[in-house]
C-alpha atoms as a PDB file:
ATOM      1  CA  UNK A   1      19.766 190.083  95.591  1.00  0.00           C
ATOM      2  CA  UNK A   2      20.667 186.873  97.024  1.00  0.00           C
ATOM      3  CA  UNK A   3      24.076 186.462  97.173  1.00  0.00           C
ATOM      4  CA  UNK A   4      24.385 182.808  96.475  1.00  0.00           C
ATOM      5  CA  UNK A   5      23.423 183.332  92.870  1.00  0.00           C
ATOM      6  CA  UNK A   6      26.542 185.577  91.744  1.00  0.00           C
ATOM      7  CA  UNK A   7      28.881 182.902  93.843  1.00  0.00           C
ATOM      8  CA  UNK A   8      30.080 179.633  92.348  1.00  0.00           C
ATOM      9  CA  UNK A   9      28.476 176.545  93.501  1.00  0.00           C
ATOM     10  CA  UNK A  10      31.751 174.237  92.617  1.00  0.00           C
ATOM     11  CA  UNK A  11      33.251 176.905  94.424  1.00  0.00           C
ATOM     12  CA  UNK A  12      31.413 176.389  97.222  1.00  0.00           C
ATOM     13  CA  UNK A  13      31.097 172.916  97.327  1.00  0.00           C
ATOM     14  CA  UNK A  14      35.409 173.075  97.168  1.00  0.00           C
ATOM     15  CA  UNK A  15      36.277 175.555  99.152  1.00  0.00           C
ATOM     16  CA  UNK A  16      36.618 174.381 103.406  1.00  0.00           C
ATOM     17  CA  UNK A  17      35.550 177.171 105.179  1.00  0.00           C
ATOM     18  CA  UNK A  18      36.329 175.431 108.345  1.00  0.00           C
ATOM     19  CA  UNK A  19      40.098 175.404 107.929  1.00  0.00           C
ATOM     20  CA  UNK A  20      39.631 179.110 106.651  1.00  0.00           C
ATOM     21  CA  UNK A  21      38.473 180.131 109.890  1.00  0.00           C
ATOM     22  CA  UNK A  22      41.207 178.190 111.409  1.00  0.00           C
ATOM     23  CA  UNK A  23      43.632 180.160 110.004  1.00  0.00           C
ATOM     24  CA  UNK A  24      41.884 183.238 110.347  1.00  0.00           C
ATOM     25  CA  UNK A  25      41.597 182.314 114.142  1.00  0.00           C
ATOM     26  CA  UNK A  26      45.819 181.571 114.844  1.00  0.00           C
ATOM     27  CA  UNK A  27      46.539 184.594 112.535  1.00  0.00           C
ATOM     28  CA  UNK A  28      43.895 186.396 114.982  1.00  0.00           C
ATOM     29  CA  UNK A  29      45.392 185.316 118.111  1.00  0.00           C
ATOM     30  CA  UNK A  30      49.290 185.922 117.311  1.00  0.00           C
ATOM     31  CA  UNK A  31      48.592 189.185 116.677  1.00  0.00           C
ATOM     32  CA  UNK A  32      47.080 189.815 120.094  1.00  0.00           C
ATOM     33  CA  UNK A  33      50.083 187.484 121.364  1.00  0.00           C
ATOM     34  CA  UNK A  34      52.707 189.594 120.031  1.00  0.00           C
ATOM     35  CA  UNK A  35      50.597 192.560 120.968  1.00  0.00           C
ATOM     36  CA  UNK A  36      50.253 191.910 124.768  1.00  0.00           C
ATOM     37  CA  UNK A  37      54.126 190.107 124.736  1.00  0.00           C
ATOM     38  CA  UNK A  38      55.183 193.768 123.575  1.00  0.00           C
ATOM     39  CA  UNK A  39      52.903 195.617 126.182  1.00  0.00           C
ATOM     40  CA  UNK A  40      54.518 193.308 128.976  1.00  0.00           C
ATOM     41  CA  UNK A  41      57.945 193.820 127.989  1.00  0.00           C
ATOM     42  CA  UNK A  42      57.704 197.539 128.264  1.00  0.00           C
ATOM     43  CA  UNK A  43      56.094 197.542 130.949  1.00  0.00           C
ATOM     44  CA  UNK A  44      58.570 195.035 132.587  1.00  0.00           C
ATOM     45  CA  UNK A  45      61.344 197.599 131.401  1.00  0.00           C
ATOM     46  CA  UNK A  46      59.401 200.612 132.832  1.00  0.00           C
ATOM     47  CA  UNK A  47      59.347 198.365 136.281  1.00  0.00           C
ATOM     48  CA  UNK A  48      63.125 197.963 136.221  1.00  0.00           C
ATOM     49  CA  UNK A  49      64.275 201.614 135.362  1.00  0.00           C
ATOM     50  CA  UNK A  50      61.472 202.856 137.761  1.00  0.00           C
ATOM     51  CA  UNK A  51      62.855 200.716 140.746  1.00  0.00           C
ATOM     52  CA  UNK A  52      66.384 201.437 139.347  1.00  0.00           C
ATOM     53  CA  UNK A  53      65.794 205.164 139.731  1.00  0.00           C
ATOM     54  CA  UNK A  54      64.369 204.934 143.036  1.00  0.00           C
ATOM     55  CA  UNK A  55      66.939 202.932 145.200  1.00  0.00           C
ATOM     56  CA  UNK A  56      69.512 205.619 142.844  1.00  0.00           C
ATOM     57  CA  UNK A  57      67.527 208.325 144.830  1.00  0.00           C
ATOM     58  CA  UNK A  58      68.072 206.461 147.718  1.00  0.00           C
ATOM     59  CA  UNK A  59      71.665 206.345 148.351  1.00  0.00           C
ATOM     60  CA  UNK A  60      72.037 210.619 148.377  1.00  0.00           C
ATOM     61  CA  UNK A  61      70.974 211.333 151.546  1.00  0.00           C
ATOM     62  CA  UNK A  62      72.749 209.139 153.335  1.00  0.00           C
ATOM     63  CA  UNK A  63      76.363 210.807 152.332  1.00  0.00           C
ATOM     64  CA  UNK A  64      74.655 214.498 152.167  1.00  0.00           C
ATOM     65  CA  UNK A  65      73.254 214.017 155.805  1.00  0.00           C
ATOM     66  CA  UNK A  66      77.356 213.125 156.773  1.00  0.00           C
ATOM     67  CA  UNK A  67      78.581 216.540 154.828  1.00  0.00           C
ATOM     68  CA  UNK A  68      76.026 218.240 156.429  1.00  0.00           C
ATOM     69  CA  UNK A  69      76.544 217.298 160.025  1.00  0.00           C
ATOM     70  CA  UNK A  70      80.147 218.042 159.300  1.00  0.00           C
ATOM     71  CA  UNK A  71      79.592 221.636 158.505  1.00  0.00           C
ATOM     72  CA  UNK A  72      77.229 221.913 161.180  1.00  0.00           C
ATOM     73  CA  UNK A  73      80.002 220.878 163.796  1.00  0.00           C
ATOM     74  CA  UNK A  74      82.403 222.946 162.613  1.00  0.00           C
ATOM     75  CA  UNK A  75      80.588 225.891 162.830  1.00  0.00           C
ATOM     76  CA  UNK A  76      81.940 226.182 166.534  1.00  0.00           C
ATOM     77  CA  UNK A  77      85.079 225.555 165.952  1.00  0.00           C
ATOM     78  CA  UNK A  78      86.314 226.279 161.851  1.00  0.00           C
ATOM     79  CA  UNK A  79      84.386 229.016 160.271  1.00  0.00           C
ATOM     80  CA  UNK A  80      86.757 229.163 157.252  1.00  0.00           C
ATOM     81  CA  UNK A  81      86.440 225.621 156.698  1.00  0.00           C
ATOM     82  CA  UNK A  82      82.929 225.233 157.328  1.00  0.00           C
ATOM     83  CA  UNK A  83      82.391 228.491 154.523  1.00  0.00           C
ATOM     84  CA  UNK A  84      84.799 226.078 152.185  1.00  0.00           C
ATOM     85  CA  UNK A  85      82.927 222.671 152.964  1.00  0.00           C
ATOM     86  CA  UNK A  86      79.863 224.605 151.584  1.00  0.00           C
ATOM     87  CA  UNK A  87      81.352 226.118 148.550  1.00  0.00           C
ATOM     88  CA  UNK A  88      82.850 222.430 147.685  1.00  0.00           C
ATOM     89  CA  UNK A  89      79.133 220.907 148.395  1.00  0.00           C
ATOM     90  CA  UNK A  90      77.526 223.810 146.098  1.00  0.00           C
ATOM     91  CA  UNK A  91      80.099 222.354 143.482  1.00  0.00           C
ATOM     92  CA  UNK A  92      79.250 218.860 144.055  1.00  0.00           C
ATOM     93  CA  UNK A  93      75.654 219.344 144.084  1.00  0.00           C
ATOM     94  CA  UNK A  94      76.031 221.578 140.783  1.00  0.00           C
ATOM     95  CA  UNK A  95      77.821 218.354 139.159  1.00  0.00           C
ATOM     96  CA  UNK A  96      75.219 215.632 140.661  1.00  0.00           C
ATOM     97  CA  UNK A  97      71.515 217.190 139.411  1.00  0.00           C
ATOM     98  CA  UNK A  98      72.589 217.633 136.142  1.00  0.00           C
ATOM     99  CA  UNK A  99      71.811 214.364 135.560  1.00  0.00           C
ATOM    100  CA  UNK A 100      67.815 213.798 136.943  1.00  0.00           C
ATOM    101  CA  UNK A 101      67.435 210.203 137.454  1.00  0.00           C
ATOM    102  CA  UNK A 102      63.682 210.458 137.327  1.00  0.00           C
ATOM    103  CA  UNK A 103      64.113 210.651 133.147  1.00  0.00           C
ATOM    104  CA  UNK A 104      67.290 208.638 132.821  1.00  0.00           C
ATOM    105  CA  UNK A 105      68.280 205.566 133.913  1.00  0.00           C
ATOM    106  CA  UNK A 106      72.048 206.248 132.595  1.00  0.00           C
ATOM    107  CA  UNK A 107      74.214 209.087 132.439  1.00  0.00           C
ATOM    108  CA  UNK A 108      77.755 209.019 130.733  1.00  0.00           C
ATOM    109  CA  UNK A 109      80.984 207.905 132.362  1.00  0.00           C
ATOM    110  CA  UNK A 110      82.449 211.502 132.633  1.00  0.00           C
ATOM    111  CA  UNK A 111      79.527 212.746 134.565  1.00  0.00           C
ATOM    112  CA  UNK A 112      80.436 210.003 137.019  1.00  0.00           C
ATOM    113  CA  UNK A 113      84.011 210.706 137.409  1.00  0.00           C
ATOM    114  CA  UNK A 114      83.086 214.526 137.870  1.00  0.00           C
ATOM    115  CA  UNK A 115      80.564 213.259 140.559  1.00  0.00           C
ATOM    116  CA  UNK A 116      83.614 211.741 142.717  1.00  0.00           C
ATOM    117  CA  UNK A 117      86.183 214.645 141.811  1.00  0.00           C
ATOM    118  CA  UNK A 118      83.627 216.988 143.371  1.00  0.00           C
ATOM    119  CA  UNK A 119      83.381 214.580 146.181  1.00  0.00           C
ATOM    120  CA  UNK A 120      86.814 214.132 146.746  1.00  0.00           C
ATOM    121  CA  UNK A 121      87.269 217.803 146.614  1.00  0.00           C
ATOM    122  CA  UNK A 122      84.431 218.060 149.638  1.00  0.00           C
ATOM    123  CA  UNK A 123      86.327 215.577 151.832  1.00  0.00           C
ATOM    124  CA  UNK A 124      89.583 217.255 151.534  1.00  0.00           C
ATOM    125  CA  UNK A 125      88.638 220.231 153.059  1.00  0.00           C
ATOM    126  CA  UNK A 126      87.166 218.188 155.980  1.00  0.00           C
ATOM    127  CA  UNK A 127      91.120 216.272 155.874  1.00  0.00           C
ATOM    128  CA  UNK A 128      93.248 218.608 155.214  1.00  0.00           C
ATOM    129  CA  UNK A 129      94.074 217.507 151.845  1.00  0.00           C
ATOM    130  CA  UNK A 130      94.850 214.307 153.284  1.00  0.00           C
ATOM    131  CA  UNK A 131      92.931 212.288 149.750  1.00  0.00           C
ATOM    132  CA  UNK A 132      95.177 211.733 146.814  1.00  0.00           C
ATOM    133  CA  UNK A 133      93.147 210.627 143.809  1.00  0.00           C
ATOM    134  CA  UNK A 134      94.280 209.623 140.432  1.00  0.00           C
ATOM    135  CA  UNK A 135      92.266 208.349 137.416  1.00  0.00           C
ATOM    136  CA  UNK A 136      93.168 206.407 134.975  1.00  0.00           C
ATOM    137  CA  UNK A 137      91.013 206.296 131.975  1.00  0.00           C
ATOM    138  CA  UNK A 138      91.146 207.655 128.384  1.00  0.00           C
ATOM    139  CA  UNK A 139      88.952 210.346 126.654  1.00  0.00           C
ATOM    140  CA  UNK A 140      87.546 207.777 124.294  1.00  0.00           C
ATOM    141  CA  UNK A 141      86.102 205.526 126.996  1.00  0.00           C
ATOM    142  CA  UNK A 142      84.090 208.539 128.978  1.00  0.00           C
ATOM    143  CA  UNK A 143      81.586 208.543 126.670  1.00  0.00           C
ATOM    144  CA  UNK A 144      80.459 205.173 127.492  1.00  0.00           C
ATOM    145  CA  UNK A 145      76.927 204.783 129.237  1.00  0.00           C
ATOM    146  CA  UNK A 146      76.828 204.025 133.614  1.00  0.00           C
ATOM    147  CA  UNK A 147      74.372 203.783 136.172  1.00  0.00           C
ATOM    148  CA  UNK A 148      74.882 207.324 138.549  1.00  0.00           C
ATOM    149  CA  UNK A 149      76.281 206.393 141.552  1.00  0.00           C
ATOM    150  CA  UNK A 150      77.919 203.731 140.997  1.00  0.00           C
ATOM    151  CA  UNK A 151      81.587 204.471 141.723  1.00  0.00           C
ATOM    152  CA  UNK A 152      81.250 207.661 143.684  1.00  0.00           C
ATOM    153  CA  UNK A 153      79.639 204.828 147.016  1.00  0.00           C
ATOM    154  CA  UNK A 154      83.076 202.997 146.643  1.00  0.00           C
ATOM    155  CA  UNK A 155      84.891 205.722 146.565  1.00  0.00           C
ATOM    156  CA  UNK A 156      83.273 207.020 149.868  1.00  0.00           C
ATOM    157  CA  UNK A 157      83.683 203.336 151.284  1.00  0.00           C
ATOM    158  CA  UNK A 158      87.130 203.756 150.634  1.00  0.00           C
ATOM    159  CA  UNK A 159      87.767 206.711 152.664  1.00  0.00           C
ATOM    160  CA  UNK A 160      85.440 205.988 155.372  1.00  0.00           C
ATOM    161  CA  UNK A 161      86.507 202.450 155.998  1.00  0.00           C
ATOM    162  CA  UNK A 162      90.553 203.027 154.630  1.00  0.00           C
ATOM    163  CA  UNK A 163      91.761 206.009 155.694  1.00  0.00           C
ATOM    164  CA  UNK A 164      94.044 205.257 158.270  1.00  0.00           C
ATOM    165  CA  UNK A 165      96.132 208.139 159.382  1.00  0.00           C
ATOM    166  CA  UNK A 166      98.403 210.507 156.401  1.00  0.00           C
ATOM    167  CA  UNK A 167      97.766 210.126 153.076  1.00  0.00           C
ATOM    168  CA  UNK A 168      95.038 207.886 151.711  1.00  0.00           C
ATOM    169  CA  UNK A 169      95.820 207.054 147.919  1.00  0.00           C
ATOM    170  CA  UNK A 170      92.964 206.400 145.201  1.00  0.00           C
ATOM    171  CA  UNK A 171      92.917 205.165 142.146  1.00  0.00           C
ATOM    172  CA  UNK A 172      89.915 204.918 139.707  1.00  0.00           C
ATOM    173  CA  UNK A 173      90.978 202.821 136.249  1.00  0.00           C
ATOM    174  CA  UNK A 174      88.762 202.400 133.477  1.00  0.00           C
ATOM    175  CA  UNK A 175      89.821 199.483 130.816  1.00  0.00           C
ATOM    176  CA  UNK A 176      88.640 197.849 127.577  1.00  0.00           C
ATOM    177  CA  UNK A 177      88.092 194.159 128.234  1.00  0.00           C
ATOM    178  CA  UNK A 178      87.305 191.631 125.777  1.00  0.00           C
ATOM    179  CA  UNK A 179      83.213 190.976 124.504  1.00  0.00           C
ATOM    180  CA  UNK A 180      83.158 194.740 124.073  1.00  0.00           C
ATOM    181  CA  UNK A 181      83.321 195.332 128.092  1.00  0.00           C
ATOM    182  CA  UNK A 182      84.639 197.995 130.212  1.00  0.00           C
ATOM    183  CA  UNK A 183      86.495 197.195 133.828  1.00  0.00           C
ATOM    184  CA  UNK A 184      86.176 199.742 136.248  1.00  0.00           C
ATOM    185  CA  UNK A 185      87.999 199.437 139.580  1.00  0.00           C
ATOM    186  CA  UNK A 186      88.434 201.476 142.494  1.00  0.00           C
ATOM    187  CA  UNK A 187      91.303 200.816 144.466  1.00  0.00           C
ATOM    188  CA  UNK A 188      93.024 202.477 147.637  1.00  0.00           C
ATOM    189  CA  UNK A 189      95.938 201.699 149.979  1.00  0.00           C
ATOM    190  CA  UNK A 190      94.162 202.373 153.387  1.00  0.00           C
ATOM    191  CA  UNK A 191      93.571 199.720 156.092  1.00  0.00           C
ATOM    192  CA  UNK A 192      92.005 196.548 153.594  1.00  0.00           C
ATOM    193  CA  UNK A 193      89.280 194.466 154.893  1.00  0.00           C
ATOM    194  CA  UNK A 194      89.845 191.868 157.268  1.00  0.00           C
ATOM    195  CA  UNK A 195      88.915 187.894 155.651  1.00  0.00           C
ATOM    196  CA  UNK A 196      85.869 187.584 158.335  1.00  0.00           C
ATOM    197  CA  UNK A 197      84.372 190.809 156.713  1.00  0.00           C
ATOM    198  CA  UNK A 198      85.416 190.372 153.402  1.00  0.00           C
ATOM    199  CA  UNK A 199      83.649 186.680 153.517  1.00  0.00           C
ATOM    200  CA  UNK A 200      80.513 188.585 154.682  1.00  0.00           C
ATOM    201  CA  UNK A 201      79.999 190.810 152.336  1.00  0.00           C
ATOM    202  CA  UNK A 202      80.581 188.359 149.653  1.00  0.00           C
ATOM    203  CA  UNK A 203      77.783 186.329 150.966  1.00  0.00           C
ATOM    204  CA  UNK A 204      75.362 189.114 151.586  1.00  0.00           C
ATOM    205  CA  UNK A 205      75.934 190.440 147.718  1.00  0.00           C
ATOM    206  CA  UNK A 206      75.581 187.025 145.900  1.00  0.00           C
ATOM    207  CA  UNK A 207      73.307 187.440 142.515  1.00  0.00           C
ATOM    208  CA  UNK A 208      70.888 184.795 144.072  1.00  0.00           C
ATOM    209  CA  UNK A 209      70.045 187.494 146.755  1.00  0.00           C
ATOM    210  CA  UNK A 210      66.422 189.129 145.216  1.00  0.00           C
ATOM    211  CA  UNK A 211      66.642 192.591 147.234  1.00  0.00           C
ATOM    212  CA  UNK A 212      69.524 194.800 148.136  1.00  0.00           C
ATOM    213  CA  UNK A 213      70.546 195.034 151.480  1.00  0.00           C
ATOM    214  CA  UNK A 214      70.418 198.443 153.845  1.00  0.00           C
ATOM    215  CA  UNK A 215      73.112 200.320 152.684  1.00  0.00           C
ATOM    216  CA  UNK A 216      74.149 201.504 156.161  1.00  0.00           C
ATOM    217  CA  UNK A 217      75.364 197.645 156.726  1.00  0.00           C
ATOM    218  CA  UNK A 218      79.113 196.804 157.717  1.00  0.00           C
ATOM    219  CA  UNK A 219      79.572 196.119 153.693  1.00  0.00           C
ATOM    220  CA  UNK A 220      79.490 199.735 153.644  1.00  0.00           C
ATOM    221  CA  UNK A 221      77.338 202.731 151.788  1.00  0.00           C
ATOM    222  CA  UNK A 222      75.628 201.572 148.700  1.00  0.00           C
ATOM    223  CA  UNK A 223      77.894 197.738 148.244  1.00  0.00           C
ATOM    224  CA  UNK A 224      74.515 195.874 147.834  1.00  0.00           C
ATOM    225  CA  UNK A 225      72.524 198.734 146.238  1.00  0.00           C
ATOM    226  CA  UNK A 226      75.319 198.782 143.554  1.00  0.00           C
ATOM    227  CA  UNK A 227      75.431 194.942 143.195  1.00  0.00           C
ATOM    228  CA  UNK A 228      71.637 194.573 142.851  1.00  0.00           C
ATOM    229  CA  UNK A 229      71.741 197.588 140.035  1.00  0.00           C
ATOM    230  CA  UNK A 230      74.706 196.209 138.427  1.00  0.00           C
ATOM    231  CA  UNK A 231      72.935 192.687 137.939  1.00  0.00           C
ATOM    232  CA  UNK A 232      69.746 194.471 136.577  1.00  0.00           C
ATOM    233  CA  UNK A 233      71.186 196.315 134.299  1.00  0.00           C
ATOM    234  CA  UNK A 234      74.239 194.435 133.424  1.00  0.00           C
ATOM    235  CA  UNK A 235      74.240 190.592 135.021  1.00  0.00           C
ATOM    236  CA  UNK A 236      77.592 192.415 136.646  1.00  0.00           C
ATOM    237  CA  UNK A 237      78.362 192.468 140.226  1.00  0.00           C
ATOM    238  CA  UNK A 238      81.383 193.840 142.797  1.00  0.00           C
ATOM    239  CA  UNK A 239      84.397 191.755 142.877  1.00  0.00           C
ATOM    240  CA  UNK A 240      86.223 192.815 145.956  1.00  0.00           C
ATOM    241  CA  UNK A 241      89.716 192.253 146.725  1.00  0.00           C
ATOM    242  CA  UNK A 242      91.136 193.316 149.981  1.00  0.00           C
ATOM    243  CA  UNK A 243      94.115 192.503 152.338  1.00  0.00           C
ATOM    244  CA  UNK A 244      94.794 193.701 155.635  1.00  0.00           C
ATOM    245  CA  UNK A 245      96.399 197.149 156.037  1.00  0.00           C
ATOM    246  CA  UNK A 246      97.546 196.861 152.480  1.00  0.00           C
ATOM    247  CA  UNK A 247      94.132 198.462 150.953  1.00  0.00           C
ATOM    248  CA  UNK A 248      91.107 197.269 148.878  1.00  0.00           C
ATOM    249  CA  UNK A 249      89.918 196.986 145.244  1.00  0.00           C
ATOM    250  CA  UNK A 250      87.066 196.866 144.377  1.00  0.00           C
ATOM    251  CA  UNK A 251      86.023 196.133 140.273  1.00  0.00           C
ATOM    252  CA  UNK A 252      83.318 195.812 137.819  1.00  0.00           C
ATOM    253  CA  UNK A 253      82.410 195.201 134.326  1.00  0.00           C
ATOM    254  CA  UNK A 254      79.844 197.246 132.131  1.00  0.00           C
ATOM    255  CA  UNK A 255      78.941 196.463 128.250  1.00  0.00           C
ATOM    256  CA  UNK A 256      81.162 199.013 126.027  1.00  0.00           C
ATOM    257  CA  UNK A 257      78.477 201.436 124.200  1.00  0.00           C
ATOM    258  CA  UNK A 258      80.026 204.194 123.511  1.00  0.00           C
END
């Protein structure tokens, strides 16, 4: 049957099917917009907690190789200690892959903290109990989501590059700051930076810089990888504070999630 005959011919003669098609056509197209916007955006996010997990993965060996080769010299000379150094790395290792940065990009506060107790623990054996450290941060605020290894680097930076002779003092201090932020500083009372470094390092870990630097540079294990993370994740980055042979500080901020 021909279908003009069952349609109205004032209808026809009214209707514009132009501007119809028009519409048709932009409500066609947004969808695909919004479609491939979406698509892009996850993908964009995959990008950055792909490249996130891999320059985490990155930063491991560097301080395992160092516990290793100090086992492996004392061998000769400390079996006792050497036996201790690898309980204390079976503990820290325990601690660290519970947490599998190939899934997550974040792991909770506490996990962190345990990280750098373990770590602490590790490099006490090596000095003689020669690392104080003290944390300062309440129950409430552990829950609260941060990239892994993010303060255990600093806190490694602190003893490699502070430790003088003695007693090396560290403190860790987590704080609510205003906007629903967290500060998180790391601060010891070794040796300090001097202002040539210091000036260095703030220039080589500005947020216009688009890659991080090697993390075996003088700014220490991990100070650019942190800072590049940090901006990623957070538009946050290292503010460093140092004065000669009167220690370094070294703080950040985080959003507040948990």
């Amino acid at each position: 049957m021909d279908i003009q005959h069952n349609i109205d011919v004032k209808f026809l003669s009214d209707f514009n099917f132009y501007y119809f098609g028009v519409l048709f056509f932009l409500l066609g197209q947004g969808y695909v917009l919004a479609v491939n916007v979406e698509d892009t955006f996850r993908q964009s996010e995959l990008a950055h907690e792909m490249e996130i997990a891999s320059l985490q993965a990155q930063i491991s060996p560097h301080f395992l190789f160092n516990i290793l080769h100090n086992i492996y010299c004392l061998m000769d000379t400390n079996v006792n200690m050497a036996k201790n150094m690898l309980m204390c790395l079976s503990d820290f290792l325990r601690v660290k892959y519970r947490f599998d940065y190939r899934t997550y990009t974040l792991y909770q506060l506490k996990e962190e903290l345990d990280l750098v107790k373990a770590y602490v623990e590790l490099e006490n054996v090596r000095m003689n109990g020669a690392l104080k450290l003290e944390i300062d941060a309440t129950n409430e605020l552990l829950s609260n989501d941060i990239l892994p290894l993010t303060i255990q680097p600093l806190v490694e930076n602190s003893i490699k590059h502070g430790y003088k002779s003695g007693e090396l003092n560290i403190l860790i201090r987590v704080m609510e700051a205003g906007d629903n932020r967290l500060v998180i500083s790391v601060e010891d009372d070794g040796r300090g930076i001097s202002p040539e470094t210091l000036e260095t390092i703030d220039k080589s870990n500005t947020p216009k810089s688009n890659a991080p630097k090697s993390s075996t540079s003088k700014s220490g294990v991990g100070i650019s990888n942190i800072n590049y993370r940090l901006n990623i994740c957070f538009q946050s980055r290292l503010v460093i504070e140092s004065k000669g042979l009167k220690g370094t500080k070294i703080s950040f901020q985080i959003p507040k999630r948990g």
